[in-house]
C-alpha atoms as a PDB file:
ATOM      1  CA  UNK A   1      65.394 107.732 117.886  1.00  0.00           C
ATOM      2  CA  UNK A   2      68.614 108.616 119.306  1.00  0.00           C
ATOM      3  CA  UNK A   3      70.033 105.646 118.008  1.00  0.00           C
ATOM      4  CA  UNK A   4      69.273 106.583 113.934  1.00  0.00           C
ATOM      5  CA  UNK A   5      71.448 110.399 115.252  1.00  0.00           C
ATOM      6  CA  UNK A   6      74.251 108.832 115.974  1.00  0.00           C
ATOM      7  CA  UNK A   7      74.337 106.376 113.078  1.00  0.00           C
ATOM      8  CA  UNK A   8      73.540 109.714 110.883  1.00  0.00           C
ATOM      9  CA  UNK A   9      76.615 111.116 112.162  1.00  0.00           C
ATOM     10  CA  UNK A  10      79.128 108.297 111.688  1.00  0.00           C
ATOM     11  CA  UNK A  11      78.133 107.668 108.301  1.00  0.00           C
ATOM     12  CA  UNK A  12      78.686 111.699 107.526  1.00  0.00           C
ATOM     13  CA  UNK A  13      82.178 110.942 109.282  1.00  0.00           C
ATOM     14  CA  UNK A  14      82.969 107.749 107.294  1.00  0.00           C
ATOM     15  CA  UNK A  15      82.033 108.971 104.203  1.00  0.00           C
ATOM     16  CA  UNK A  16      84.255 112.642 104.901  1.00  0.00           C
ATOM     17  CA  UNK A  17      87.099 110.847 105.055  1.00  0.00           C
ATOM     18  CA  UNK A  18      86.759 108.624 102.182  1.00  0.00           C
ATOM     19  CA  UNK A  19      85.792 112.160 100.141  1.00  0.00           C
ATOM     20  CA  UNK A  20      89.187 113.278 101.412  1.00  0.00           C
ATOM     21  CA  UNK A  21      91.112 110.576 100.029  1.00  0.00           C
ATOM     22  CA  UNK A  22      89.943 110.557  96.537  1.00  0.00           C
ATOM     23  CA  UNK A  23      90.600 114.199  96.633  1.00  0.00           C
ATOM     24  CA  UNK A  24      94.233 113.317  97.222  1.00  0.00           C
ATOM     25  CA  UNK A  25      94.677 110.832  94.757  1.00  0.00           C
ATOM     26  CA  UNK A  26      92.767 113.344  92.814  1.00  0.00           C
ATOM     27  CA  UNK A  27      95.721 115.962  93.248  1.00  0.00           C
ATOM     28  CA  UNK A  28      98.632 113.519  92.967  1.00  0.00           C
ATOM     29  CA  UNK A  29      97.562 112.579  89.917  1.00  0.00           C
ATOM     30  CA  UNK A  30      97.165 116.177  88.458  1.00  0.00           C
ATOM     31  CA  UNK A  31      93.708 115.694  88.026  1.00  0.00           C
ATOM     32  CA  UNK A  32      91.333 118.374  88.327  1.00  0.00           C
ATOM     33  CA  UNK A  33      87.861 117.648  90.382  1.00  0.00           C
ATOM     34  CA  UNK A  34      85.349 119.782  87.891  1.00  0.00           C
ATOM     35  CA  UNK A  35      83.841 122.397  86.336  1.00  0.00           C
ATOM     36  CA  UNK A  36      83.424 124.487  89.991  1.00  0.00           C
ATOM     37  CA  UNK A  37      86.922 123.528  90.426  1.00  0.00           C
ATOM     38  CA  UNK A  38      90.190 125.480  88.955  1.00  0.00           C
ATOM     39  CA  UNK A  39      92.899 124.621  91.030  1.00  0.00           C
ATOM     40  CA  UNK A  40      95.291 124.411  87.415  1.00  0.00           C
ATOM     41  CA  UNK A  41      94.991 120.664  87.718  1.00  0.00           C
ATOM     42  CA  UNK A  42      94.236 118.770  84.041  1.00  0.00           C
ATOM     43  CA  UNK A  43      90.908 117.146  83.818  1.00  0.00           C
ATOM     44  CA  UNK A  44      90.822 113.293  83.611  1.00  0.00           C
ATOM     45  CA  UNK A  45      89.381 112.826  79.830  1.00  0.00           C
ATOM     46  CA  UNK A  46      91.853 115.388  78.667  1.00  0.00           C
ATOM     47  CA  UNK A  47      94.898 113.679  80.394  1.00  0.00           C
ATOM     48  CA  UNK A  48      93.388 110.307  78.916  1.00  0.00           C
ATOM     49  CA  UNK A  49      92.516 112.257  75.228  1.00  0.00           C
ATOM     50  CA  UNK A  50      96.425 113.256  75.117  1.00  0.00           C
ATOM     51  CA  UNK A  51      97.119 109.354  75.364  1.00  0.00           C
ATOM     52  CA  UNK A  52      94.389 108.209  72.703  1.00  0.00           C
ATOM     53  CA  UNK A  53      95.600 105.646  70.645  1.00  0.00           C
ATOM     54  CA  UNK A  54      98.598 104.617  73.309  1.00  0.00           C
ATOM     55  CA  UNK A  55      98.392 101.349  75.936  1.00  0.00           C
ATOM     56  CA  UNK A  56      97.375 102.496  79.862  1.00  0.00           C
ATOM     57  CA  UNK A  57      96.980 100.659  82.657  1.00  0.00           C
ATOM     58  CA  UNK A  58      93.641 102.479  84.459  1.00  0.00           C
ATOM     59  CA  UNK A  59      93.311 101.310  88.121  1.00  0.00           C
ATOM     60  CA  UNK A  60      89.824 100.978  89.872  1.00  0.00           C
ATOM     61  CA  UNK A  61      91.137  99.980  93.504  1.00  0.00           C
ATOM     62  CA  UNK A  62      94.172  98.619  94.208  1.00  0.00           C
ATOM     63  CA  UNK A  63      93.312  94.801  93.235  1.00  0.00           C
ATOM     64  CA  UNK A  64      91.519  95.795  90.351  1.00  0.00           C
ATOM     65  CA  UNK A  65      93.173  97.592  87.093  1.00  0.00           C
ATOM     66  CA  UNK A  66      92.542  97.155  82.977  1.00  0.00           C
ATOM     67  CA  UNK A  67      95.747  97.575  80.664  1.00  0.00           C
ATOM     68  CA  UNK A  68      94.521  98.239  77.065  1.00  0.00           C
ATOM     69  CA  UNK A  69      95.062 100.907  74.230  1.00  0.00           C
ATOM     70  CA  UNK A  70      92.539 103.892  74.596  1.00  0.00           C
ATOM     71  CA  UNK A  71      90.604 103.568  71.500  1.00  0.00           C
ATOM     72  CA  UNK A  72      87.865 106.584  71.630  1.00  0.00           C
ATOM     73  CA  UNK A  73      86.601 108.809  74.951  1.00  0.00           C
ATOM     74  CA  UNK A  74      84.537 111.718  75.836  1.00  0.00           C
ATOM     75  CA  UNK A  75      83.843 113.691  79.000  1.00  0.00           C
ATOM     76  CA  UNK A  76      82.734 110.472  81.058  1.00  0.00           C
ATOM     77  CA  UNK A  77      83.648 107.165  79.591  1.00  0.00           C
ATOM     78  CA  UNK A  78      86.620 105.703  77.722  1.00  0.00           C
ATOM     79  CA  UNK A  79      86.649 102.649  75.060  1.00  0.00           C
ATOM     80  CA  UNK A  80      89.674 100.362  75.562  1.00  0.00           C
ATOM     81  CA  UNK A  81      90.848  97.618  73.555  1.00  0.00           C
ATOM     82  CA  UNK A  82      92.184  94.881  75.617  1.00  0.00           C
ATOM     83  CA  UNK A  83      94.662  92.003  74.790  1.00  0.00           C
ATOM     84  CA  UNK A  84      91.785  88.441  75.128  1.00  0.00           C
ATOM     85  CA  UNK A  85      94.876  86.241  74.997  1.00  0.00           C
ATOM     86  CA  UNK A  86      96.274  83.214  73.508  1.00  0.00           C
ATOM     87  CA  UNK A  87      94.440  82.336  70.392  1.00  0.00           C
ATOM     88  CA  UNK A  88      91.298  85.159  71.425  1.00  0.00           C
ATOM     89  CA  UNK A  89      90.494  88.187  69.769  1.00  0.00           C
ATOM     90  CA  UNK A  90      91.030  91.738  71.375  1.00  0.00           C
ATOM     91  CA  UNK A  91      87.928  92.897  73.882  1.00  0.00           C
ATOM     92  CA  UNK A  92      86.498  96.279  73.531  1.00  0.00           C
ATOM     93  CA  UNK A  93      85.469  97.295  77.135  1.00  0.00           C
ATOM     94  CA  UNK A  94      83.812 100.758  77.598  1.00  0.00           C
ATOM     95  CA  UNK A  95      84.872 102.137  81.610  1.00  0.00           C
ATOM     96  CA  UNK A  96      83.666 104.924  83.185  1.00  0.00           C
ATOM     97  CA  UNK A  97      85.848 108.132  84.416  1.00  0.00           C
ATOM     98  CA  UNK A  98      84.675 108.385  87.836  1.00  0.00           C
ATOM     99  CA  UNK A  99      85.607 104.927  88.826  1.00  0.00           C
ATOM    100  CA  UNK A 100      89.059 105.269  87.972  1.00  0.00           C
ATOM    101  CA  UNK A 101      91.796 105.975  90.327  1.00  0.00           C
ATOM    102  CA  UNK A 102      94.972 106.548  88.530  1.00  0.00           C
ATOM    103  CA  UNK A 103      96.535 105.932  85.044  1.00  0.00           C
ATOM    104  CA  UNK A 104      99.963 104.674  84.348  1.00  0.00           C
ATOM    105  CA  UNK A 105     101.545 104.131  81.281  1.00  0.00           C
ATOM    106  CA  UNK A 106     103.347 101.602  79.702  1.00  0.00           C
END
């Protein structure tokens, strides 16, 4: 019984500090966390509605990131239109917000 304590408490303490660090990426990217939260930052969809129509790259985690135009959005999920490749038409690929970790432009 002890045992399932202490495995309670170092999952509270691995997840903490995982909540911590998307906070910070959070904040370097201007982004605000949510409704509860008015810190001045921008929220995500409206930094992504201010690009609509341009080419991103959104990144997941740092091996994983999608470079398309931003062809429609809303409070939680963005359509982008990405480049198939030679001789293949564009893909339409609909991402959520909360996985992504930071946008750059291009």
């Amino acid at each position: 019984m002890e045992y399932l304590g202490i495995v309670a408490l170092c999952l509270v303490l691995a997840l903490g500090s995982r909540v911590d660090k998307l906070e910070r990426i959070l904040r370097e990217n201007g982004i605000q966390l949510g409704k509860g939260h008015s810190s001045g930052g921008k929220q995500l969809s409206d930094v992504l509605a201010s690009r609509k129509g341009s080419v991103v790259t959104l990144q997941f985690t740092e091996q994983l990131d999608i470079q398309g135009e931003i062809v429609d959005m809303d409070e939680e999920w963005v359509l982008m239109r990405i480049d198939g490749g030679k001789n293949k038409p564009p893909k339409e690929k609909l991402v959520r917000l909360n996985d992504v970790t930071s946008i750059k432009n291009n």
